[in-house]
Protein backbone atom coordinates (compact mmCIF):
# COMPACT_ATOMS: atom_id res chain seq x y z
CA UNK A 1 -0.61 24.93 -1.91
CA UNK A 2 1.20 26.19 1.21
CA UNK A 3 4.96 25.64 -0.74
CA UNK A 4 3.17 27.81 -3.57
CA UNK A 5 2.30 30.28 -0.71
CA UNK A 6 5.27 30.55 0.81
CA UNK A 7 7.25 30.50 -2.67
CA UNK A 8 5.62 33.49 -3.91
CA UNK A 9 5.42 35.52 -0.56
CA UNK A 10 9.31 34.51 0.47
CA UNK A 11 10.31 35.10 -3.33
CA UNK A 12 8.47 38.35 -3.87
CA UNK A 13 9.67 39.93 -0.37
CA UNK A 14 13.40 38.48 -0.11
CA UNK A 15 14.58 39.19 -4.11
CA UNK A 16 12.66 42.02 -4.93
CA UNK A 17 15.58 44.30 -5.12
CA UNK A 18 17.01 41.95 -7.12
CA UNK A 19 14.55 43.32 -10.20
CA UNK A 20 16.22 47.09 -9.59
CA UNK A 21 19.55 45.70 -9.23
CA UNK A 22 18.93 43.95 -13.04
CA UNK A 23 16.95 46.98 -14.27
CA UNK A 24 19.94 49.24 -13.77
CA UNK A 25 22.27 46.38 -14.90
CA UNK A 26 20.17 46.00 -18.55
CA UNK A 27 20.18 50.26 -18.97
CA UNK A 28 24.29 49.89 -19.15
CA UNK A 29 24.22 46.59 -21.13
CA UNK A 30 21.45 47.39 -23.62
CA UNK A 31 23.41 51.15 -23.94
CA UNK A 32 26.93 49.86 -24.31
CA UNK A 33 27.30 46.33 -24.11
CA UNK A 34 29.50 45.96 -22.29
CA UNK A 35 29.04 43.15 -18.93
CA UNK A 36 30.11 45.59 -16.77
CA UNK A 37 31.37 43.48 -13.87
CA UNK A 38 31.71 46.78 -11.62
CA UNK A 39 28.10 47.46 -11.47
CA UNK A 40 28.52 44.57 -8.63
CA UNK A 41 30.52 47.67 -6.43
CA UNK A 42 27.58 50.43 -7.41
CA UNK A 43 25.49 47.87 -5.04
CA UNK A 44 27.64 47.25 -2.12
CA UNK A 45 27.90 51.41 -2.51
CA UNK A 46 24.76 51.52 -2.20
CA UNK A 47 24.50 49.58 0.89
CA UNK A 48 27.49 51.22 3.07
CA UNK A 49 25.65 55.02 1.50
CA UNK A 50 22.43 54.03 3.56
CA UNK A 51 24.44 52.52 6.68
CA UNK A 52 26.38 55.13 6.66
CA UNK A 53 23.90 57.75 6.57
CA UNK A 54 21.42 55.87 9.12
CA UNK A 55 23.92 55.71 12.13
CA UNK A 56 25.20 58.59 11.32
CA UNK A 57 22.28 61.06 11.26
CA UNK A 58 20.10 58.98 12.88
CA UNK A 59 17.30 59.15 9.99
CA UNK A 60 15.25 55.59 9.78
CA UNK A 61 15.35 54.04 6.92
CA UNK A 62 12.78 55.13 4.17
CA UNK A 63 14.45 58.50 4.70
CA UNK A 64 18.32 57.10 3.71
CA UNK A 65 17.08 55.69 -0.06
CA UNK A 66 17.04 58.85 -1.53
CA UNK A 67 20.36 59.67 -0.83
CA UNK A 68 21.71 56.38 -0.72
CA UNK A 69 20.68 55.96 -4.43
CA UNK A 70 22.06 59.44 -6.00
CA UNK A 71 25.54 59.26 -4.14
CA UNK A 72 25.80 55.30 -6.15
CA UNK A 73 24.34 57.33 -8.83
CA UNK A 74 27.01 60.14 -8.64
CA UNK A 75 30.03 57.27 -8.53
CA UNK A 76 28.46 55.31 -10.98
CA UNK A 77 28.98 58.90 -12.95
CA UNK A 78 32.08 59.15 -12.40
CA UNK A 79 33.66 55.64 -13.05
CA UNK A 80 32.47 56.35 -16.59
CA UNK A 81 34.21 60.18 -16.86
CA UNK A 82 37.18 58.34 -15.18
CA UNK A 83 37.30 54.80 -16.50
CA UNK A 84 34.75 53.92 -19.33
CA UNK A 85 34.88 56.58 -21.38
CA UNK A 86 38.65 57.70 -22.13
CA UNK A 87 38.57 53.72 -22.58
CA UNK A 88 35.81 54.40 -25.53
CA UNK A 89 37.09 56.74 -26.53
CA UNK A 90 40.92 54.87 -27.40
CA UNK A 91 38.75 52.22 -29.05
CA UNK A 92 39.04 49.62 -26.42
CA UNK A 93 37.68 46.32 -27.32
CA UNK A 94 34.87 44.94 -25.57
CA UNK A 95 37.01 41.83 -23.66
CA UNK A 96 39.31 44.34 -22.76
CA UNK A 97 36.52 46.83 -21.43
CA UNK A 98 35.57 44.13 -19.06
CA UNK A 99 38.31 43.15 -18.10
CA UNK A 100 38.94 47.02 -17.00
CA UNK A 101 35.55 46.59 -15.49
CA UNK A 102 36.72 43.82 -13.07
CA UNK A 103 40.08 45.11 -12.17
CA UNK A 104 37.51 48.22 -11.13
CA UNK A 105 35.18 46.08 -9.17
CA UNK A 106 38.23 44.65 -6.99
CA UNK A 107 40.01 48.24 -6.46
CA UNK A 108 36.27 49.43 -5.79
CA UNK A 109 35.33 46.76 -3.64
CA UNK A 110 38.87 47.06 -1.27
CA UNK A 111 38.47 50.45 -1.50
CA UNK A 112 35.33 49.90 0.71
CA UNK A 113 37.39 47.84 3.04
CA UNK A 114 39.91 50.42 3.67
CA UNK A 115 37.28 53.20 4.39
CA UNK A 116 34.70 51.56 6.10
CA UNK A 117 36.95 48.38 7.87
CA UNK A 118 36.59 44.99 7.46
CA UNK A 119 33.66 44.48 10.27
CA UNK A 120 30.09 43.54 9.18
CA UNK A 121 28.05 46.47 9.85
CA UNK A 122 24.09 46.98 10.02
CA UNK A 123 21.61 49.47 9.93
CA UNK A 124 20.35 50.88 13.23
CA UNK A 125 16.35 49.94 12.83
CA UNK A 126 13.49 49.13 15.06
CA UNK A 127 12.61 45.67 14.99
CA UNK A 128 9.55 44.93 12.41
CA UNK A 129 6.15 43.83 13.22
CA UNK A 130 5.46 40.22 11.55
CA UNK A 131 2.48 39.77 9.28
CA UNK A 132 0.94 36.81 8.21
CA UNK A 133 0.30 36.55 4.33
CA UNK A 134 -1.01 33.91 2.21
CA UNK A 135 -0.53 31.58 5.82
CA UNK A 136 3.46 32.64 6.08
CA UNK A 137 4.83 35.20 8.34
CA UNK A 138 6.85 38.42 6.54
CA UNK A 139 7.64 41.55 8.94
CA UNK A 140 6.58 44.77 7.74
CA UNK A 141 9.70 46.49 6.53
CA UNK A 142 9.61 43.77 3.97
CA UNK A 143 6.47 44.14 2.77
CA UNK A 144 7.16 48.26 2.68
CA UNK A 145 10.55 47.27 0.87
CA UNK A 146 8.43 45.03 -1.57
CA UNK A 147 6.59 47.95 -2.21
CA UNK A 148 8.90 50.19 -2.55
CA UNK A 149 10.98 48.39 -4.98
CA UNK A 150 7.76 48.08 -7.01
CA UNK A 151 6.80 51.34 -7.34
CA UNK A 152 10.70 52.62 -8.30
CA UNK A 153 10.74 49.90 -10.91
CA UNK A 154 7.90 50.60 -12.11
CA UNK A 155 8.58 54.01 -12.80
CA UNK A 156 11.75 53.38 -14.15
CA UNK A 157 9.94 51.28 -16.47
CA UNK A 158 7.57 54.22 -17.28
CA UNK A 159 10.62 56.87 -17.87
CA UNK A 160 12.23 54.35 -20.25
CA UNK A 161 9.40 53.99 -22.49
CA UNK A 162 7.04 56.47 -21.87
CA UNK A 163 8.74 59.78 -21.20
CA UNK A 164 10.66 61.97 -24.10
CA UNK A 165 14.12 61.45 -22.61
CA UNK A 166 13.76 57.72 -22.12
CA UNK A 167 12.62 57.78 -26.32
CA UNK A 168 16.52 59.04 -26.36
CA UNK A 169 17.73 56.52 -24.43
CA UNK A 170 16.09 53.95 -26.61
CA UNK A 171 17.21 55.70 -29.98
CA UNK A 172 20.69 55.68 -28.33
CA UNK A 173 20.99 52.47 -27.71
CA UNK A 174 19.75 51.15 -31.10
CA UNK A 175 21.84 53.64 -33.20
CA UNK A 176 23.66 56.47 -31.92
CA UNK A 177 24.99 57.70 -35.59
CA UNK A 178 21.24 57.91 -35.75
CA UNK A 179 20.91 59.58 -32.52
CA UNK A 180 22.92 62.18 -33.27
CA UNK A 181 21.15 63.18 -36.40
CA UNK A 182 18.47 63.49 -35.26
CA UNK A 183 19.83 65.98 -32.57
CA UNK A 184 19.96 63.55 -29.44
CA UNK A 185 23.17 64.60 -27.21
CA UNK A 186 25.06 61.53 -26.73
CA UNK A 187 27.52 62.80 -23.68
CA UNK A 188 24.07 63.65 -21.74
CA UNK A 189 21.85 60.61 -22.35
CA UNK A 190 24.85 58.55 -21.68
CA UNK A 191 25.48 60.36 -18.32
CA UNK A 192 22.02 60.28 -17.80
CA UNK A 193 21.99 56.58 -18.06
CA UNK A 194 25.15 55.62 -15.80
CA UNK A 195 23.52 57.86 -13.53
CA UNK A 196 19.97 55.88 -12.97
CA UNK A 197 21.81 52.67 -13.39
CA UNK A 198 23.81 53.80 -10.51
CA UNK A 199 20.52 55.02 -8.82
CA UNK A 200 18.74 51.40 -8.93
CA UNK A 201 21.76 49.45 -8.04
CA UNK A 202 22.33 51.58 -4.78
CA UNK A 203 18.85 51.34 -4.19
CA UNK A 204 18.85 47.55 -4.38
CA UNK A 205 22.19 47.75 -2.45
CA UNK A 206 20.14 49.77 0.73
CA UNK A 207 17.28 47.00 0.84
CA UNK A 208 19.70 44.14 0.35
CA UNK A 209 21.72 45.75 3.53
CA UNK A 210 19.00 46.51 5.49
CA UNK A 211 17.55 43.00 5.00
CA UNK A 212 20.51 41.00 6.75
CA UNK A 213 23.97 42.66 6.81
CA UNK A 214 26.62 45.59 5.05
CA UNK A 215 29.51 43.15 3.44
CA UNK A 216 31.49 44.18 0.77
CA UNK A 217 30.99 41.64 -0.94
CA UNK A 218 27.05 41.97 -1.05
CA UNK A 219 27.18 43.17 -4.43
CA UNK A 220 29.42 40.98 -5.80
CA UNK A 221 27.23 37.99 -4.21
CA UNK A 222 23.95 39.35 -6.24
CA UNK A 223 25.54 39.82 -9.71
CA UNK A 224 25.26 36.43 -11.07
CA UNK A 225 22.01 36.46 -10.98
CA UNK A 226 21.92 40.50 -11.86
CA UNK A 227 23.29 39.35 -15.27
CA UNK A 228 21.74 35.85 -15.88
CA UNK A 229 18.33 37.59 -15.38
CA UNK A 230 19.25 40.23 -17.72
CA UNK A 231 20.71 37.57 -20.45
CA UNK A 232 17.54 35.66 -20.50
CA UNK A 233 15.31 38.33 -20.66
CA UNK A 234 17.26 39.09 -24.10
CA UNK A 235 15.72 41.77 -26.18
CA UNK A 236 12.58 42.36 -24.43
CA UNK A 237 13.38 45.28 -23.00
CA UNK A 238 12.67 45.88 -19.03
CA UNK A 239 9.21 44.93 -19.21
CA UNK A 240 10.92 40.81 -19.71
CA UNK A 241 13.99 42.30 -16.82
CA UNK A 242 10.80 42.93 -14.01
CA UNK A 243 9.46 39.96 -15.38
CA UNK A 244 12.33 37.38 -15.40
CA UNK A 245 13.49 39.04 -11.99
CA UNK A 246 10.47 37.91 -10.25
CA UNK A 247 10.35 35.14 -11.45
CA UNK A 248 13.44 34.15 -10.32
CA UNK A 249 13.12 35.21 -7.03
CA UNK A 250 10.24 32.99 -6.92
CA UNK A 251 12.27 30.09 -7.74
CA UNK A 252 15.26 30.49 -6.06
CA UNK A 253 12.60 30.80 -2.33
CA UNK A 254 10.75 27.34 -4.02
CA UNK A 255 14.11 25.43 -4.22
CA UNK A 256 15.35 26.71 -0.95
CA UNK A 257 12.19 25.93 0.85
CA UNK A 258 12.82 22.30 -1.27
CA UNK A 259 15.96 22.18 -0.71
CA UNK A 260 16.90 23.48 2.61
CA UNK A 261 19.50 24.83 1.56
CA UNK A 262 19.98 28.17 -0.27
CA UNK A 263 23.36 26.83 -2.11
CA UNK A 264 22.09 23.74 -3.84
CA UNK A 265 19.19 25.97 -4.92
CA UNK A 266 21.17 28.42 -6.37
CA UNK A 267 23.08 25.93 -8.34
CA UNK A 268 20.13 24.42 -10.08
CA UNK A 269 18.53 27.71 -10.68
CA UNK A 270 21.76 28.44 -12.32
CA UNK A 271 21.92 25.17 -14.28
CA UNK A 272 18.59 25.85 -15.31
CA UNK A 273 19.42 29.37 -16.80
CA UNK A 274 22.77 27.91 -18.64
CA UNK A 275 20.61 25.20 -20.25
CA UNK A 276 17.95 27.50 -21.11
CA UNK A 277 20.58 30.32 -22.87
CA UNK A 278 22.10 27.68 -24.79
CA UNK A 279 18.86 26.23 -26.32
CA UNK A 280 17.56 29.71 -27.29
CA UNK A 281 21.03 30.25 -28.75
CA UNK A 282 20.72 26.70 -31.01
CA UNK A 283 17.60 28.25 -31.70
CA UNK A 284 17.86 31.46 -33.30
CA UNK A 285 20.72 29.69 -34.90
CA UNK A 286 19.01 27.15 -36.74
CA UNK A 287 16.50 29.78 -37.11
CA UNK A 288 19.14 31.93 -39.14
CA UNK A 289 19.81 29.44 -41.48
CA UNK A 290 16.42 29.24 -42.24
């Protein structure tokens, strides 16, 4: 009972932005398909936004999110305008899109390195208070951050399939010939899109940063996951993203605590999602022959 404990309380507190971080990762995918291995950069942005702004002006933490998230959301912006889509448009193939997309994430990420140095950096904030939940300690900004991550999800999840403009977002990404006739701008809800993308992953970036350390290769050390968690929740939508990100998060803290050490439990974890993609795969194969 107390490794179940700790398991869900470690999980849910540790890899929470790790659900935002896929949510914003499954808008672009489900949108364009494309793997876009950049997205990896929009959350190390996101990170050196809040660190920067924290020392800086001297705000605490809760106050740096906002703008943390809509400067990643601006740049996610404009690496479309500037990369994706002149690329689109000259009918760039989808191996060669992401291969764009990487040589982006390394100019992106040593782009970092030449602006901000090569130093790990941290946010300037208090020490926490510790709490004690289901019998394991957890400080308070982690519990806030849990929170926090909830509540943005979860009304990301409401704007995609509640609200009128996430309706064209879905019609967009399931036809845009469609889309268009039936009056849905493309350019806009495709802006629209890179830019709350952008918004999550910098906002996963500022809690990932905040939690241990500003590297720039934080983002680039989350996006495995990002994308497995994405590929196995498939087609069911970002409902099966919040759900398959928590549940990994879960995991990955019940191997560790197995374990004792956070590599070999990342390993099977990822075992475990390989094996489990290429079953469904033999599946809905056999099931098309049907």
């Amino acid at each position: 009972m107390q490794l179940i404990g700790d398991s869900l309380v470690i999980g849910l507190t540790e890899h929470a932005p790790l659900v935002l971080a896929a949510i914003g990762f499954a808008l672009l995918y489900r949108l364009t398909g494309l793997m876009n291995v950049a997205y990896s950069e929009t959350v190390t942005l996101g990170a050196y936004f809040g660190m920067w702004v924290n020392t800086t002006f001297d705000l605490n933490f809760y106050a740096v999110l906002l703008p943390a998230g809509i400067m990643a959301g601006l740049v996610s912006v404009g690496t479309y305008f500037a990369v994706f889509r002149p690329a689109k448009r000259r009918n760039v193939g989808t191996l060669e899109l992401v291969i764009i997309s990487f040589g982006l994430s390394i100019f992106m990420r040593y782009g970092l390195q030449f602006v901000f140095g090569y130093p790990v950096r941290f946010y300037d904030v208090p020490p926490p208070d510790t709490l004690r939940v289901l019998g394991t300690g957890v400080s308070t900004f982690r519990l806030l951050a849990l929170v926090s991550v909830a509540v943005v999800s979860l009304a990301l999840y409401w704007f995609i399939q509640k609200s009128r403009l996430g309706l064209q977002i879905r019609a967009l990404a399931s036809d845009e010939g469609l889309a268009q006739a039936s009056g849905i701008r493309p350019l806009f809800v495709t802006v629209l899109i890179w830019f709350i993308a952008g918004v999550a992953g910098g906002l996963a970036g500022a809690f990932y940063g905040v939690g241990s350390s500003v590297v720039p290769f934080l983002g680039w050390r989350q996006f495995l996951f990002i994308l497995l968690v994405v590929l196995v929740a498939g087609k069911r939508g970002l409902g099966g993203v919040i759900v398959v990100g928590t549940a990994t998060g879960i995991a990955l803290a019940a191997l560790t605590l197995q374990t004792h050490q956070a590599y070999y439990a990342q390993v099977i974890l990822i075992a475990g999602f390989v094996l489990f993609l290429k079953w469904r795969s033999k599946r809905t194969a056999e099931a098309g022959k049907v």
